[in-house]
Protein backbone atom coordinates (compact mmCIF):
# COMPACT_ATOMS: atom_id res chain seq x y z
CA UNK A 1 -40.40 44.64 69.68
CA UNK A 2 -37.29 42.63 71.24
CA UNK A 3 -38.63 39.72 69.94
CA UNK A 4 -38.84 40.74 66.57
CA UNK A 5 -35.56 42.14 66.52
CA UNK A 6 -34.00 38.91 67.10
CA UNK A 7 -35.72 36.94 65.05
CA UNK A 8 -34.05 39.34 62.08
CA UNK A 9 -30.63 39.18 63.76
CA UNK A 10 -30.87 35.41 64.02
CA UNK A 11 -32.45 34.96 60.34
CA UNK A 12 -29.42 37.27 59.23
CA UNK A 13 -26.45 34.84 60.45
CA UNK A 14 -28.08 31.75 59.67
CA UNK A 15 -28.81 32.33 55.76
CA UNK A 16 -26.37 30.75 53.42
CA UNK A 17 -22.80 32.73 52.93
CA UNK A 18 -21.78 31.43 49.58
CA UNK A 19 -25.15 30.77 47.55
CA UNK A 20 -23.44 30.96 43.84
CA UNK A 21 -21.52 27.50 44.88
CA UNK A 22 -24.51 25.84 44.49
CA UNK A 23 -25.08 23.71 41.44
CA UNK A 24 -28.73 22.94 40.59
CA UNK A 25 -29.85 20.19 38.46
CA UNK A 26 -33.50 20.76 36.66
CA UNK A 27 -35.53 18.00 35.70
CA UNK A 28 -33.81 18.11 32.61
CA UNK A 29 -30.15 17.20 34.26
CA UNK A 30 -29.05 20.36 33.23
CA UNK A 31 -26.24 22.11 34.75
CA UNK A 32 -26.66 25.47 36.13
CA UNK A 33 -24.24 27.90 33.99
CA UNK A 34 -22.71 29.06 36.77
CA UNK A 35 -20.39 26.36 36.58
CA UNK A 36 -19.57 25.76 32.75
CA UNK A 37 -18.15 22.60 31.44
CA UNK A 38 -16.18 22.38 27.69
CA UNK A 39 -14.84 19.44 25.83
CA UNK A 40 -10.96 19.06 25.84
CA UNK A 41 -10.34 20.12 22.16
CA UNK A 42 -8.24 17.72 20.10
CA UNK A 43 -5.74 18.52 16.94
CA UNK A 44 -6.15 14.69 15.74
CA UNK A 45 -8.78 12.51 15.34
CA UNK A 46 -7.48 8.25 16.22
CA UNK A 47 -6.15 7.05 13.00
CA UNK A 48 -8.35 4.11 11.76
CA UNK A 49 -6.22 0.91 12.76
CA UNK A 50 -5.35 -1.02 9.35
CA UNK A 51 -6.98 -4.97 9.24
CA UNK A 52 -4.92 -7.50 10.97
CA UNK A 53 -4.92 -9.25 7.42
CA UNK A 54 -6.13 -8.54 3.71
CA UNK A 55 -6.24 -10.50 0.94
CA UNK A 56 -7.75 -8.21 -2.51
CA UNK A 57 -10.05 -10.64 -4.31
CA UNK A 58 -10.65 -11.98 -7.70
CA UNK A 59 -6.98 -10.59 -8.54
CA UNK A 60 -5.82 -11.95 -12.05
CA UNK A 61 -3.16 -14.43 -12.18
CA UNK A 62 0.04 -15.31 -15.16
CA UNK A 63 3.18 -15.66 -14.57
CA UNK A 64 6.03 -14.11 -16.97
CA UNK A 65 6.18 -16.94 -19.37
CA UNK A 66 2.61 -18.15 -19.11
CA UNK A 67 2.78 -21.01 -22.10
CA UNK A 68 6.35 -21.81 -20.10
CA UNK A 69 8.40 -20.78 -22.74
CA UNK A 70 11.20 -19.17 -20.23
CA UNK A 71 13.67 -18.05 -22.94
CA UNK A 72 15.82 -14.78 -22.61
CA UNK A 73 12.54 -12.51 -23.35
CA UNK A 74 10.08 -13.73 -20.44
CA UNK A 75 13.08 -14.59 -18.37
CA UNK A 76 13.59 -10.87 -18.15
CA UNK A 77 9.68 -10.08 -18.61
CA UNK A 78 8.74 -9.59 -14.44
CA UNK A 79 7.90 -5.99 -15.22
CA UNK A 80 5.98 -5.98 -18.10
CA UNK A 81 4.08 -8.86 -16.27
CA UNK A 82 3.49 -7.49 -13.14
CA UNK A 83 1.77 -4.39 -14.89
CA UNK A 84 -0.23 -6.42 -17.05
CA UNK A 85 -1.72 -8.38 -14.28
CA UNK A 86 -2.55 -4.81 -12.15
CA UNK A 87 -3.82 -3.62 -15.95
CA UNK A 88 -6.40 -6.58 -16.15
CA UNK A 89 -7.53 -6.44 -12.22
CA UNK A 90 -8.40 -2.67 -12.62
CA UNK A 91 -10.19 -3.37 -16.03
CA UNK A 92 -11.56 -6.36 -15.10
CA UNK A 93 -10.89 -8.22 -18.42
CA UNK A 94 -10.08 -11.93 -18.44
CA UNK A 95 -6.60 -12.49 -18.76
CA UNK A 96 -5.89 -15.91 -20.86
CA UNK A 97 -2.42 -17.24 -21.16
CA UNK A 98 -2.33 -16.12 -24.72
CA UNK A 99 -3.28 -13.09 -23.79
CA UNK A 100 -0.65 -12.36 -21.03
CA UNK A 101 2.11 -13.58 -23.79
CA UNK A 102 0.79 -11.29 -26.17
CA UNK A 103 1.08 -8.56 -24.16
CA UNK A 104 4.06 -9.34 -22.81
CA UNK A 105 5.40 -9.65 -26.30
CA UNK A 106 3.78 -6.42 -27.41
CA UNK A 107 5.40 -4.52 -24.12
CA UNK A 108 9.11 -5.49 -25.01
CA UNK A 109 8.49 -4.42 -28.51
CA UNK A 110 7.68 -1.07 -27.34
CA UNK A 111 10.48 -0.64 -25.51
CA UNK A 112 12.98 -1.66 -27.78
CA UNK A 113 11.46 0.31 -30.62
CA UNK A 114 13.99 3.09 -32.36
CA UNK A 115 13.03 6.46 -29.75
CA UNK A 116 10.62 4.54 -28.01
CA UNK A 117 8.04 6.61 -25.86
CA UNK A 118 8.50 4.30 -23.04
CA UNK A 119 11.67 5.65 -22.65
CA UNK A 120 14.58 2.71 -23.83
CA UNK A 121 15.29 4.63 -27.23
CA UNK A 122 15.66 1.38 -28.59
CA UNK A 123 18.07 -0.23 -26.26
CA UNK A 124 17.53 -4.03 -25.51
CA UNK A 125 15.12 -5.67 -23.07
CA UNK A 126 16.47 -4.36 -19.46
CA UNK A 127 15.68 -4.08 -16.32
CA UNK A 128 13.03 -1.30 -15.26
CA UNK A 129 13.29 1.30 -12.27
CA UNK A 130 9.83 2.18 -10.76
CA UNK A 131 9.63 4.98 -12.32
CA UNK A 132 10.39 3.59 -15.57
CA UNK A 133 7.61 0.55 -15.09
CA UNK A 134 5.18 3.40 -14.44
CA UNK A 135 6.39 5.19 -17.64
CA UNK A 136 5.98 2.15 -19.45
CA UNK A 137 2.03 1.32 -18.28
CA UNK A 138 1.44 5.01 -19.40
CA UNK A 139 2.72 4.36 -22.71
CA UNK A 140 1.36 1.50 -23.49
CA UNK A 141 -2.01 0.69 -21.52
CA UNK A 142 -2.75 4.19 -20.58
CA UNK A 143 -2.62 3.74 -16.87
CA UNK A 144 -1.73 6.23 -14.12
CA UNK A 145 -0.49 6.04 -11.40
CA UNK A 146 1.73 7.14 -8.31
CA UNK A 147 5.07 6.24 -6.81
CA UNK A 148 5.42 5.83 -2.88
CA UNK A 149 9.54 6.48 -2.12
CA UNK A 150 11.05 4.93 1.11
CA UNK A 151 8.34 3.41 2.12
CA UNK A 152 7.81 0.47 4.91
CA UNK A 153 5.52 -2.19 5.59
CA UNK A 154 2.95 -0.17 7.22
CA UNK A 155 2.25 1.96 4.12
CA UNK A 156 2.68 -0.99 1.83
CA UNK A 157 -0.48 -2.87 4.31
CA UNK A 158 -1.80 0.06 4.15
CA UNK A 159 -2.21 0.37 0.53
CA UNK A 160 -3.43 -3.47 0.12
CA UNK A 161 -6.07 -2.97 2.57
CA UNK A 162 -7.66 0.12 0.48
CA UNK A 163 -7.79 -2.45 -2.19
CA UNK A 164 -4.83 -1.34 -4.38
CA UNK A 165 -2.24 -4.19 -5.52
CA UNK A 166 1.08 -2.73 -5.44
CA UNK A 167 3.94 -3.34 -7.74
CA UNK A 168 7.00 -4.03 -5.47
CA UNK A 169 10.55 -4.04 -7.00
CA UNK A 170 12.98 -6.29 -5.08
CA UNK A 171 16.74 -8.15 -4.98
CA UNK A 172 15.44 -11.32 -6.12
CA UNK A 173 17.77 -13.47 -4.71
CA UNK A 174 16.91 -12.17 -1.16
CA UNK A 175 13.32 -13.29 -1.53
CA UNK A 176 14.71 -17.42 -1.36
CA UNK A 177 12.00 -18.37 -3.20
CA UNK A 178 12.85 -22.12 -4.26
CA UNK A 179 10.92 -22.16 -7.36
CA UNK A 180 13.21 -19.88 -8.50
CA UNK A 181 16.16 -21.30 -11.12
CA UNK A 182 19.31 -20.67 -9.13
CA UNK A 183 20.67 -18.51 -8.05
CA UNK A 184 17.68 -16.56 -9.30
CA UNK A 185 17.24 -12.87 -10.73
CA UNK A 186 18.96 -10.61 -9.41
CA UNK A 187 16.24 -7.91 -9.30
CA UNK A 188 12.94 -8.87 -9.73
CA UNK A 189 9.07 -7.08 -9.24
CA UNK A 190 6.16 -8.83 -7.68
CA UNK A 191 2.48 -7.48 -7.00
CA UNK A 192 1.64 -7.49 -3.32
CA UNK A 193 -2.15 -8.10 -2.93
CA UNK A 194 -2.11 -9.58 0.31
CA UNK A 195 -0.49 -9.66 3.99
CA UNK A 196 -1.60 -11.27 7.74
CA UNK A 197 0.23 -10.67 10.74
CA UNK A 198 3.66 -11.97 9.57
CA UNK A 199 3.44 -12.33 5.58
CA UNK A 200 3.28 -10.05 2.48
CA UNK A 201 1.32 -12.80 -0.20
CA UNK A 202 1.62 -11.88 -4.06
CA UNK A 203 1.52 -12.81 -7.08
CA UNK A 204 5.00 -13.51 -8.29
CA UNK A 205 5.33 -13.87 -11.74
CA UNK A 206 8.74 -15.44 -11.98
CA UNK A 207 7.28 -18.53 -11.26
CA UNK A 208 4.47 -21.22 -12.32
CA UNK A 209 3.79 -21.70 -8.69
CA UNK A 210 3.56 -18.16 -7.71
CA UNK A 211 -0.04 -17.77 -7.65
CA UNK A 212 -0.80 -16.09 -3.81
CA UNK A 213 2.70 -16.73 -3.14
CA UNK A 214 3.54 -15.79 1.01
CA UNK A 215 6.69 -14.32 1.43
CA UNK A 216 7.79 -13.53 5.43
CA UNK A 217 7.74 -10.06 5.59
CA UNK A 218 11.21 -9.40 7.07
CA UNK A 219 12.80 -11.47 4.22
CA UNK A 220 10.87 -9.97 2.04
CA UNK A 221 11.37 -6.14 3.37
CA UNK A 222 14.96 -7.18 3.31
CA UNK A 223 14.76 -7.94 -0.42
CA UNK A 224 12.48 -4.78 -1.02
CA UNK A 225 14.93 -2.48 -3.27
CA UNK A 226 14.32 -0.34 -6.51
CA UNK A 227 16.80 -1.28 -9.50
CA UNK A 228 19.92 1.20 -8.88
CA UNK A 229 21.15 0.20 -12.48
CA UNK A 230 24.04 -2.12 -11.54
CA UNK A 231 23.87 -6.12 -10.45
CA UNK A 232 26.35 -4.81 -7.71
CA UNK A 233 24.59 -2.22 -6.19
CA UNK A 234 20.80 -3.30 -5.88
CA UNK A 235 20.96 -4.13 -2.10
CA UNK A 236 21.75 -0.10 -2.17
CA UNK A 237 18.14 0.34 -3.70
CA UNK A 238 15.53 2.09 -2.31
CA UNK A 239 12.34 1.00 -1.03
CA UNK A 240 9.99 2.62 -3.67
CA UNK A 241 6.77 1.37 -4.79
CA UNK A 242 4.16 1.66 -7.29
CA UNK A 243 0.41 1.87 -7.39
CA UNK A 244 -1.41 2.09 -11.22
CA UNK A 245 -4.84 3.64 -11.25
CA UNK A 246 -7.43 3.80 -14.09
């Protein structure tokens, strides 16, 4: 009887004090829920890093007097160029050099017509705010389109990498392109379909050699500015952009 007695009080101390500690793993490597485990939640999923560079293919190529004929009209023609070369990329129509002049031609006329729709109410050839170029490829080709305000170089790469050439509006004579007659235009518009690491590339229509042109992209954020309506003021311009859509 004493012996049994102590085996009990002996069993009773020596069993284990704390046995919902333990964590068992099954042959499954399950946990046991005693202890549970959560993910950390997140509010934002890791943006998608743009490409280091982009280059949009097969992108059509004119410049602003395409059969050279630089006279007052395609001296002045950068916008109606620019969105006649994003016009023929999205449609994927051959664009001639007869065909660019036409349409050049044919976008001028529009603008210069008696209450024209695209918004000059028959004022000479000028030069075109964003907003007015987008105006302008809605009139006449039918194109949409959006306007970025403000913007920098990340949302211009940005756009390019999606695929969508972008009609940029600059200070011309900030660009320093040499091809240009000096002291060159004072506001001028380019489509950006391109960039690398330290270069925006377009296609700059203001001159015969501006096929994948590569601007530095400091210079040519520097020269990035909307037309604020006077030769005096466009350094004041803001950074505004346009993409055209079908």
């Amino acid at each position: 009887m004493i012996i049994l007695v102590t085996i009990l009080v002996i069993g009773f101390f020596l069993r284990p004090k704390n046995p919902k500690t333990n964590i068992i793993l099954s042959n499954e490597n399950t946990i046991s829920p005693l202890i549970s485990i959560s993910p950390t939640p997140t509010l934002f999923s890791k943006p998608e890093a743009i490409p280091i560079k982009f280059l949009i293919s097969n992108f059509p190529w004119q410049s602003q007097a395409p059969q050279s004929n630089w006279d007052n009209l395609h001296n002045e023609a950068c916008e109606e160029a620019s969105i006649t070369l994003v016009k023929y990329y999205l449609t994927k129509q051959k664009l001639t050099t007869e065909i660019m002049d036409q349409q050049i031609v044919s976008l001028v006329a529009l603008q210069e017509k008696p209450a024209s729709p695209a918004g000059r109410n028959g004022k000479k050839q000028q030069n075109l705010t964003i907003a007015e170029t987008l105006k302008l490829a809605q009139d006449y080709f039918k194109l949409d389109g959006r306007i970025v305000n403000n913007a920098n170089l990340t949302d211009l790469k940005n756009e390019i990498s999606q695929g969508h050439p972008v009609i940029v509006p600059t200070a011309g004579r900030l660009l320093g392109n040499p091809n240009f007659k000096n002291p060159g235009p004072v506001y001028h518009m380019v489509v950006a379909i391109g960039y690398d690491s330290k270069n925006i590339i377009v296609q700059d229509v203001g001159t015969k050699n501006g096929e994948h042109y590569v601007y530095n992209q400091e210079i040519f954020f520097n020269a990035w500015h909307d037309w604020t309506g006077s030769d005096s003021s466009i350094e004041q311009g803001r950074k505004n952009y346009l993409v055209l859509t079908n």
